[in-house]
Structures are given as C-alpha cells and as structure tokens.
C-alpha atoms as a PDB file:
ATOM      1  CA  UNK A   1     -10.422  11.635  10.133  1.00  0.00           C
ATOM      2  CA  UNK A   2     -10.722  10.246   6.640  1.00  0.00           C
ATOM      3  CA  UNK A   3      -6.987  11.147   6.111  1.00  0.00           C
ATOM      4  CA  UNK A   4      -5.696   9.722   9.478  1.00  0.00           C
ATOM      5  CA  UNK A   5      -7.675   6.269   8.365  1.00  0.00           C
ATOM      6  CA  UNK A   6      -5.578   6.717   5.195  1.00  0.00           C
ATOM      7  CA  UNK A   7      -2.306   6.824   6.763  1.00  0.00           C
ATOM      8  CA  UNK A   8      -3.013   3.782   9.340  1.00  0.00           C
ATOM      9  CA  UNK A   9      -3.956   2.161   6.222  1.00  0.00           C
ATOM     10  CA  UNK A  10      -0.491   2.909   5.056  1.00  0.00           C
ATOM     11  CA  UNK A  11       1.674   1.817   7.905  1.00  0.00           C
ATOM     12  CA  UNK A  12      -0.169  -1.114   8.181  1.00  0.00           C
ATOM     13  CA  UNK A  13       0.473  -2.106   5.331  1.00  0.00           C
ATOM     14  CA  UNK A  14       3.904  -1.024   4.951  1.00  0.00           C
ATOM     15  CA  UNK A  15       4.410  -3.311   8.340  1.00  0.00           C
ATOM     16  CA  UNK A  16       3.129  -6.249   6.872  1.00  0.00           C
ATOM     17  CA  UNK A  17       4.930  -6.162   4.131  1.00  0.00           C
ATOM     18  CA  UNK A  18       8.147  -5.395   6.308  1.00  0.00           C
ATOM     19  CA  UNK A  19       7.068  -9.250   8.588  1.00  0.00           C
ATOM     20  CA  UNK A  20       6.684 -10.736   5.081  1.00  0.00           C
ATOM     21  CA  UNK A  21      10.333  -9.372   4.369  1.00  0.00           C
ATOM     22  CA  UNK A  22      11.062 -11.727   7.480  1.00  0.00           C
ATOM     23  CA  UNK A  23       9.443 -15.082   6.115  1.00  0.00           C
ATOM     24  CA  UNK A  24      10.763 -14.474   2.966  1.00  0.00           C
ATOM     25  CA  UNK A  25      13.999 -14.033   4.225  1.00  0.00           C
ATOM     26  CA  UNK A  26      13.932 -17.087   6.990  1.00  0.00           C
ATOM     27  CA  UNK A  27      12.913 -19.469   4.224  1.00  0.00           C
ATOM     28  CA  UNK A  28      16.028 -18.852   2.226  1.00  0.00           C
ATOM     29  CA  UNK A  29      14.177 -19.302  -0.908  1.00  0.00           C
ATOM     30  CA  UNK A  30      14.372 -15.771  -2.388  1.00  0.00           C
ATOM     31  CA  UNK A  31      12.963 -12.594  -2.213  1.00  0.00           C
ATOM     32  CA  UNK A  32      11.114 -10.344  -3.813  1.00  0.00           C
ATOM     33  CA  UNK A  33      12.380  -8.428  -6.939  1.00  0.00           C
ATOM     34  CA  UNK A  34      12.290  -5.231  -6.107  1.00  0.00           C
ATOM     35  CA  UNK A  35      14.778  -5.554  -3.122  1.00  0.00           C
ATOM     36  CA  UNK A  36      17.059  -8.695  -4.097  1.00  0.00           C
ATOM     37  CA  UNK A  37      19.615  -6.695  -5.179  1.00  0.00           C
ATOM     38  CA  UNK A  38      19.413  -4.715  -1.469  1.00  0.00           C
ATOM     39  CA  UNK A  39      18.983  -8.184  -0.011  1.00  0.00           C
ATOM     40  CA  UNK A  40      22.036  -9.513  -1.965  1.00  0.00           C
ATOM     41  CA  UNK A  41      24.472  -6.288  -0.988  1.00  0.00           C
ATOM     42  CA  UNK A  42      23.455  -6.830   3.022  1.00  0.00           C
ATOM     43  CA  UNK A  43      24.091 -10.525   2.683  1.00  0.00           C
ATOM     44  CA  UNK A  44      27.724  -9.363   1.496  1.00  0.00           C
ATOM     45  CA  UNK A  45      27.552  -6.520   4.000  1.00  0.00           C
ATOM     46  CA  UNK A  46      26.177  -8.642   6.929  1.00  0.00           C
ATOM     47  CA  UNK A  47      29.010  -7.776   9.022  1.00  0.00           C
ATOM     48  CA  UNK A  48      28.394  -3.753   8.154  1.00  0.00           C
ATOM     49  CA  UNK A  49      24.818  -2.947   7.267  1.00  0.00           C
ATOM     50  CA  UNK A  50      21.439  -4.738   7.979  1.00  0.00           C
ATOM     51  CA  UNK A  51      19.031  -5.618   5.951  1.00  0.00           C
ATOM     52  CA  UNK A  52      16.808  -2.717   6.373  1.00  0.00           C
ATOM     53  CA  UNK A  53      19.652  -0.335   5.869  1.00  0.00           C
ATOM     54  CA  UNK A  54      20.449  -1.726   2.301  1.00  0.00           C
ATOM     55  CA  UNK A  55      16.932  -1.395   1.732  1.00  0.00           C
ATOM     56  CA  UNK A  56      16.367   2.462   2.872  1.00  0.00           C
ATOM     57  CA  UNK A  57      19.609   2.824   0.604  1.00  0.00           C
ATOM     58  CA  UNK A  58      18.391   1.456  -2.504  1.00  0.00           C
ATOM     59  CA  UNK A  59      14.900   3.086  -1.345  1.00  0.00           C
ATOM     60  CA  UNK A  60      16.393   6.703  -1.773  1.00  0.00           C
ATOM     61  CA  UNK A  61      18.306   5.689  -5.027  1.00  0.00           C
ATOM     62  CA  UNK A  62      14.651   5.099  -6.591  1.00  0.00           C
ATOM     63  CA  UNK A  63      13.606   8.000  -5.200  1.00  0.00           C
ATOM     64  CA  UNK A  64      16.239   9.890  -6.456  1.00  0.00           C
ATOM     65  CA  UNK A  65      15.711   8.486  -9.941  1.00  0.00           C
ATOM     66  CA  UNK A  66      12.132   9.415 -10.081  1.00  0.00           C
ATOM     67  CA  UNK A  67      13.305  13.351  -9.381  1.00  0.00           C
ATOM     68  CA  UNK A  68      15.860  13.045 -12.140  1.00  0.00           C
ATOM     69  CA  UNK A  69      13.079  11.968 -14.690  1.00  0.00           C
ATOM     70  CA  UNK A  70      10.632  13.798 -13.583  1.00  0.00           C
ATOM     71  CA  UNK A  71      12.205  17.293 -12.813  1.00  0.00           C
ATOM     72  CA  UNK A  72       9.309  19.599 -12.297  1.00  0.00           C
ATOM     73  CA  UNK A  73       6.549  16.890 -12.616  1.00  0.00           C
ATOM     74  CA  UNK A  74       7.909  15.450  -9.406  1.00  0.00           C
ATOM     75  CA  UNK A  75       5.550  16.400  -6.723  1.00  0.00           C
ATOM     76  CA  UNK A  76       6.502  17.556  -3.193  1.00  0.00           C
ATOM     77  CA  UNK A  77       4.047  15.295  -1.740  1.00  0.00           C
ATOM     78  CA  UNK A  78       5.831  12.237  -3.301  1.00  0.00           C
ATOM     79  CA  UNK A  79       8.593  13.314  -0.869  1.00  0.00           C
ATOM     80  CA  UNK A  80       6.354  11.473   1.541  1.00  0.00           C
ATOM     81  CA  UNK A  81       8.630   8.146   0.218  1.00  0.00           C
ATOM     82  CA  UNK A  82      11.406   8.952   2.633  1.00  0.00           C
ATOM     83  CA  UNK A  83       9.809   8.747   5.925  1.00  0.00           C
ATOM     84  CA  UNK A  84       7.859   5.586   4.347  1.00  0.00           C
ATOM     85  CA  UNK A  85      10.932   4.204   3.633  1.00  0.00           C
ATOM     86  CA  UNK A  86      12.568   4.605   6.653  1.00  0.00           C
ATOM     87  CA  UNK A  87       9.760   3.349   8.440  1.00  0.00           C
ATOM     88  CA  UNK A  88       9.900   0.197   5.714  1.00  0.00           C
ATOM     89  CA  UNK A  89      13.673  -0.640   6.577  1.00  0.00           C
ATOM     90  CA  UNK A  90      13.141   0.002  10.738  1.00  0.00           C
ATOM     91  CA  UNK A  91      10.258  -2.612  10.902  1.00  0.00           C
ATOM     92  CA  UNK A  92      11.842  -4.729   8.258  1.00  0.00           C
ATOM     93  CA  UNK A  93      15.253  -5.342  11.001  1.00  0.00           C
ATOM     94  CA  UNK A  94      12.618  -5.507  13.716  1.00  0.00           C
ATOM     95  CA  UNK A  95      10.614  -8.366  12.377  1.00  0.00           C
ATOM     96  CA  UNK A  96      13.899  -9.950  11.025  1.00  0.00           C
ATOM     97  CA  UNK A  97      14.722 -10.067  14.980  1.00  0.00           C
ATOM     98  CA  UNK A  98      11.385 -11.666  16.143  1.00  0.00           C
ATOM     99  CA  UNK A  99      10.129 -13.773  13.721  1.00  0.00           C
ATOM    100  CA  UNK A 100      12.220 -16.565  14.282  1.00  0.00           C
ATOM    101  CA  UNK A 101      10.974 -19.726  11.773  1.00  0.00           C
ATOM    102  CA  UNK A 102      13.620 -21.916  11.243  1.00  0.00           C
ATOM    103  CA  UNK A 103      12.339 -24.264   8.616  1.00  0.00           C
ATOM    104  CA  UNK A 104      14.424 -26.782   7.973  1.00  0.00           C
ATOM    105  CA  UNK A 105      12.929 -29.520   5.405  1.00  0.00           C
ATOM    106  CA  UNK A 106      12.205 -28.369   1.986  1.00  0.00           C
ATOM    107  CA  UNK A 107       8.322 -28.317   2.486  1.00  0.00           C
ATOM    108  CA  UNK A 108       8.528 -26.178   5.623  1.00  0.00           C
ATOM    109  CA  UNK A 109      10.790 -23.742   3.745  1.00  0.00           C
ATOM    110  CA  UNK A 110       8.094 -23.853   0.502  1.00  0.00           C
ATOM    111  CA  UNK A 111       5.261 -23.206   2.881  1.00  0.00           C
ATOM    112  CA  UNK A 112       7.406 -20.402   4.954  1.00  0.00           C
ATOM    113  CA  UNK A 113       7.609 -18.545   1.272  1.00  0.00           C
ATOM    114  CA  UNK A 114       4.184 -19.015   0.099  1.00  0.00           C
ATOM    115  CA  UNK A 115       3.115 -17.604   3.599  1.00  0.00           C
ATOM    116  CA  UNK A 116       5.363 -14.487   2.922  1.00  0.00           C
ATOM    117  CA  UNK A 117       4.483 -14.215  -0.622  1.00  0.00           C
ATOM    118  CA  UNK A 118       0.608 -14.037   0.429  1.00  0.00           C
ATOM    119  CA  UNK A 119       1.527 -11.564   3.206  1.00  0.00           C
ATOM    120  CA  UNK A 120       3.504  -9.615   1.139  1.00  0.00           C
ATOM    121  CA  UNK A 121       1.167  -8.795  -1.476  1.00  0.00           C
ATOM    122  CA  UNK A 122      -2.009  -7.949   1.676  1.00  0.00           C
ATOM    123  CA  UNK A 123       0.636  -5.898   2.513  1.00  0.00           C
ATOM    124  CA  UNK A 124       0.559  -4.379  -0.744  1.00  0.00           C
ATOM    125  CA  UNK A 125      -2.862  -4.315  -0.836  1.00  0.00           C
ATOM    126  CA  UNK A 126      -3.465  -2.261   1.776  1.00  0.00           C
ATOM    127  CA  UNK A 127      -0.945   0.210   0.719  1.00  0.00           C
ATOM    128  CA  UNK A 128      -2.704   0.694  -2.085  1.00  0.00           C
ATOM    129  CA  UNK A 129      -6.392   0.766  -0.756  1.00  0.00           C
ATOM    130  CA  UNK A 130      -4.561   3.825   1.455  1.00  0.00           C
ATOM    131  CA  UNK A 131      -4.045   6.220  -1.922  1.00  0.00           C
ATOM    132  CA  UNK A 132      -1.405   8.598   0.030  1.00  0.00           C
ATOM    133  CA  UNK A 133       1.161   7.407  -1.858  1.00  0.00           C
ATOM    134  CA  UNK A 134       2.929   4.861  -4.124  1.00  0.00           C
ATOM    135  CA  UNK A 135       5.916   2.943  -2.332  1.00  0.00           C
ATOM    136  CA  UNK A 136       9.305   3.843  -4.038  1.00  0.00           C
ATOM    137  CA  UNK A 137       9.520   0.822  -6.413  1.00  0.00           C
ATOM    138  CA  UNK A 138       6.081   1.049  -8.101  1.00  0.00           C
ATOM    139  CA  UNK A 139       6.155   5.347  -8.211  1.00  0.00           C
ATOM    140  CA  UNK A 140       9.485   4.910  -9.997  1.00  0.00           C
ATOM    141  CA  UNK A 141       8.337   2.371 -12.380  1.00  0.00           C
ATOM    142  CA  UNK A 142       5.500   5.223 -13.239  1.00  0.00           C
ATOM    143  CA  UNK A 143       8.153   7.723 -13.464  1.00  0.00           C
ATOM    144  CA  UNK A 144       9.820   5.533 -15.960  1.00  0.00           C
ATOM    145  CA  UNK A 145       6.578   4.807 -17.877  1.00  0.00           C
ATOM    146  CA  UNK A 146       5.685   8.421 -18.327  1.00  0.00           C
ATOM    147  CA  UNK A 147       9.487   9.197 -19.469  1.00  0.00           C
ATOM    148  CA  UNK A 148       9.561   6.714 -22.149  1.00  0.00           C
ATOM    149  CA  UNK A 149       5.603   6.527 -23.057  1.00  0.00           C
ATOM    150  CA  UNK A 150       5.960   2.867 -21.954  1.00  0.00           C
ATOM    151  CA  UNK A 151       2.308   1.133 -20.372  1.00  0.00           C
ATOM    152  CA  UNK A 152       3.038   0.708 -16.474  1.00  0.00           C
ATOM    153  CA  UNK A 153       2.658  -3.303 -17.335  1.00  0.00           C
ATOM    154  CA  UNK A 154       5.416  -3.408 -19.576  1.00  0.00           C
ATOM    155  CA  UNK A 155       7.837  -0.895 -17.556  1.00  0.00           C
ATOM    156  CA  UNK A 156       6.961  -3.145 -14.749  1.00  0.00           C
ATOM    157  CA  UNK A 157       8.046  -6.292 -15.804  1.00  0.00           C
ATOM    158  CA  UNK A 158      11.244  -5.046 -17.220  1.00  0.00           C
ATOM    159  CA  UNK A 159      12.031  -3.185 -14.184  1.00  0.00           C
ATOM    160  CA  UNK A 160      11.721  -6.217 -11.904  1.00  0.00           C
ATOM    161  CA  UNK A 161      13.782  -8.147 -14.798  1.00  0.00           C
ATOM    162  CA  UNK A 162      16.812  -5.749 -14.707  1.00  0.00           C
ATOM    163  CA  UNK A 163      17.083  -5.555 -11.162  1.00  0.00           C
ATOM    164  CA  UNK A 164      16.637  -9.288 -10.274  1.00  0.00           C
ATOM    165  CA  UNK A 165      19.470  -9.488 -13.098  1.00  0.00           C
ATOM    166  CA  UNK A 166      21.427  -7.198 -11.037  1.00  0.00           C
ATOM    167  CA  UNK A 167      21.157  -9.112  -8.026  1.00  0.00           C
ATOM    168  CA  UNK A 168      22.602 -12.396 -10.070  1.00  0.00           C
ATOM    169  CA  UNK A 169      25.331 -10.545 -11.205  1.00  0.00           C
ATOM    170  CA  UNK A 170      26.307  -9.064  -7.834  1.00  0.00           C
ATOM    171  CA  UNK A 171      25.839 -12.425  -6.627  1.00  0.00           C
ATOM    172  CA  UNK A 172      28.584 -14.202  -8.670  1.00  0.00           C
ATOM    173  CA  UNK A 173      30.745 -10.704  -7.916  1.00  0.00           C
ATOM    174  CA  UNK A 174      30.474 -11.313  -3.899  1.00  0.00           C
ATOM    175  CA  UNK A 175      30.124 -14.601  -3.832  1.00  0.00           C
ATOM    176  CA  UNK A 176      31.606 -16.705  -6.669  1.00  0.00           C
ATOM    177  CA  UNK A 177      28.200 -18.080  -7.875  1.00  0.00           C
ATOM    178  CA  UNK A 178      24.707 -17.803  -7.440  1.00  0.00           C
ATOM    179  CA  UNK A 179      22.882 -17.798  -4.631  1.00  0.00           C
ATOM    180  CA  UNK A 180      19.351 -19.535  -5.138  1.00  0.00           C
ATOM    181  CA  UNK A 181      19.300 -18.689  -1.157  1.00  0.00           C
ATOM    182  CA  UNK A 182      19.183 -14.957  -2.335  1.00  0.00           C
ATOM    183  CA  UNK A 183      17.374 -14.732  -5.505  1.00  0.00           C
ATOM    184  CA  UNK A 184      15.674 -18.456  -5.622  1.00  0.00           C
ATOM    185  CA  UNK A 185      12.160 -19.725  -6.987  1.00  0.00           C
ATOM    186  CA  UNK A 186      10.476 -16.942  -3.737  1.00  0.00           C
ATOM    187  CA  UNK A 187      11.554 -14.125  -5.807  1.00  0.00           C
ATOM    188  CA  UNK A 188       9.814 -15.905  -9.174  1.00  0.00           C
ATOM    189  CA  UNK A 189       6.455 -16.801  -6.592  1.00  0.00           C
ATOM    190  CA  UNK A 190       6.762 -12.972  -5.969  1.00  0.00           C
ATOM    191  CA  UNK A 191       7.305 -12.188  -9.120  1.00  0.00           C
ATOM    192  CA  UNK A 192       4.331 -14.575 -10.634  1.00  0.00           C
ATOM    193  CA  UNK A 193       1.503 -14.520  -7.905  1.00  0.00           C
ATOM    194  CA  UNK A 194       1.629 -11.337  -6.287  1.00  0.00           C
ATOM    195  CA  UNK A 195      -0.639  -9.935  -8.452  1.00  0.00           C
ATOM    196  CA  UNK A 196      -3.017 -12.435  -8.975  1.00  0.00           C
ATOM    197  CA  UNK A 197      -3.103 -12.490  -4.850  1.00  0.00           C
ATOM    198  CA  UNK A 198      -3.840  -8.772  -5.322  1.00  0.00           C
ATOM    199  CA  UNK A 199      -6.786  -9.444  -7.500  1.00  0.00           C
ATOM    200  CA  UNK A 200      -8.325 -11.501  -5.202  1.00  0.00           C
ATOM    201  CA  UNK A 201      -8.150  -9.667  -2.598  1.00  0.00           C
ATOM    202  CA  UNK A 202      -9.388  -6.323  -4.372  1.00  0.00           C
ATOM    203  CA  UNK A 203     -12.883  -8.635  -5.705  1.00  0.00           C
ATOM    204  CA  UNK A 204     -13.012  -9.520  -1.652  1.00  0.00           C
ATOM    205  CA  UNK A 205     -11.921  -6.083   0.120  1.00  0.00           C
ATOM    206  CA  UNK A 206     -15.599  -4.818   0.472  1.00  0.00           C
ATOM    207  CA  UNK A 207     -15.764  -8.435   3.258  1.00  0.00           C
ATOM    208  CA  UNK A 208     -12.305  -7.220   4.691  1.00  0.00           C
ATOM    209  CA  UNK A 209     -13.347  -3.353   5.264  1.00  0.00           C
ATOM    210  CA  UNK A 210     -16.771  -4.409   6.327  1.00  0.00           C
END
C-alpha cells in the first residue's frame, strides 16, 4: 500500500508539472530550463514533432548520459525514468490541447507564468515527497556531481546554464534571432523561484498531507 501511495504521488506530480508545461507554454514568456532547448527544437519542428515528443527525446538523451557516467553505479531501478518520461511527454501534449489561456495583455501573460511557475515547482514537490525516483534532469545532474566530485548546487546551476545557452544558440540557428517567446524572463522565474516555492511548500507539507 505504502508503495502504491508512492507511485500516485509520482504521477501526480509528474501531471502537474506536465499542465504547468501548458501555462508556461500559452504565456509565451519562456520555459523552464531544463526543457527549453526541447521546447526550442519542437517550435522549429512544429510541423513534425510535438512538444512532448521533443521532450521524451531529450528525456532519453539524459538518461542515456547518466548510464555513460555511471557505468555500473547506474541502477536498474533508475530505468524507471523511461516510462516516467513517456508518461511526462503524453500528458504534457494532452494538457497543451486543453488548457486553452490565451492571454493577450502583458499582465495576463505575467500572471499566466507565475501561475505555471508555482504549479510547476508543486509539481516538483510532490515528485519528490514520492522518493521512487528522481525525474531525468535532476538524476543526471547527480550523475554529473558524483563524476566530477562537484556539490549537486553547483552542478545544478551550471547544468541549467549550459542548456538554456543551448536553447539561445539553437534559437538564432532556426530562427535568425532570439526568441524571448522561447527562452524569455519564465525560464529565469523558473530558474530563480522554483526553489524557494519548494521550500515553502516542504515547511507547509505536514498541512497538505494532513
């Protein structure tokens, strides 16, 4: 029972932050940095691939990257990260099709983002409360921090960094500039409050599991 709770946990929170995906996305202010550079390559791709696709895509490259540094450390159960991320990109097209906010002045679109930048990190949150296991972006940035004897802070920051700078550069590449529609000041609210949101929530959760 106590491991069925567990994986609710974790698919609820995986779908939340798949909807936040979705007001993110509608507000056209940015998203988050772990998937701009997925979000920048569908944008390109529109006509091809979804959203979610270039997400699962870039999902499995992580994953892939954490068995390459890790070799034999890498644990079966970590495997778990495919069917979470396939789960991730299938609810992140669905929500993309229902949630259908159209802000249109510039306050609407800042209170769209904040809105997905709060869900995103309960989202988070709950993922994390769940302990199965770590979504692809944050076990990778572990995998890293154990392969270079790097704090998890630090690998953190520098991971989001390179792969936001990524997403710039693949912006000028498809599109002749950049896109603050893409990679705009969501992806630095992301960035910046997520983890103070987090915090919060944590000092709070023994209210929300009540």
């Amino acid at each position: 029972m106590k491991l069925l709770k567990k994986v609710i946990l974790m698919l609820s929170g995986l779908f939340i932050m798949a909807v936040a995906m979705a007001f993110l996305t509608a507000s056209d202010m940015g998203i988050s940095p772990v998937q701009s550079l997925a979000y920048v390559i569908s944008q390109k791709l529109s006509d091809v691939i979804t959203f979610g696709v270039a997400s699962a895509v870039w999902n499995f490259i992580l994953i892939a990257i954490q068995i390459i540094l890790l070799k034999r450390n890498f644990r079966l159960w970590e495997l778990l990260q495919i069917p979470m991320t396939l789960y991730f990109a299938g609810v992140i097209d669905f929500a993309r099709k229902f949630v259908t906010i159209a802000p249109v002045t510039y306050t609407e679109r800042l209170t769209v983002m904040l809105l997905g930048v709060f869900v995103l990190s309960f989202g988070i949150f709950l993922t994390v409360e769940a302990g199965l296991v770590m979504n692809s972006g944050e076990a990778t940035v572990k995998a890293i921090a154990a392969k270079t004897k790097k704090s998890f802070g630090t690998v953190k920051v520098l991971f989001d960094i390179s792969i936001v700078l990524s997403a710039v550069i693949a912006s000028f590449i498809f599109f002749g500039k950049f896109r603050f529609d893409l990679i705009g000041i969501g992806t630095l609210c992301c960035a910046l409050l997520t983890g103070f949101i987090i915090k919060g929530l944590v000092k709070v959760k023994g209210w929300l599991f009540k």
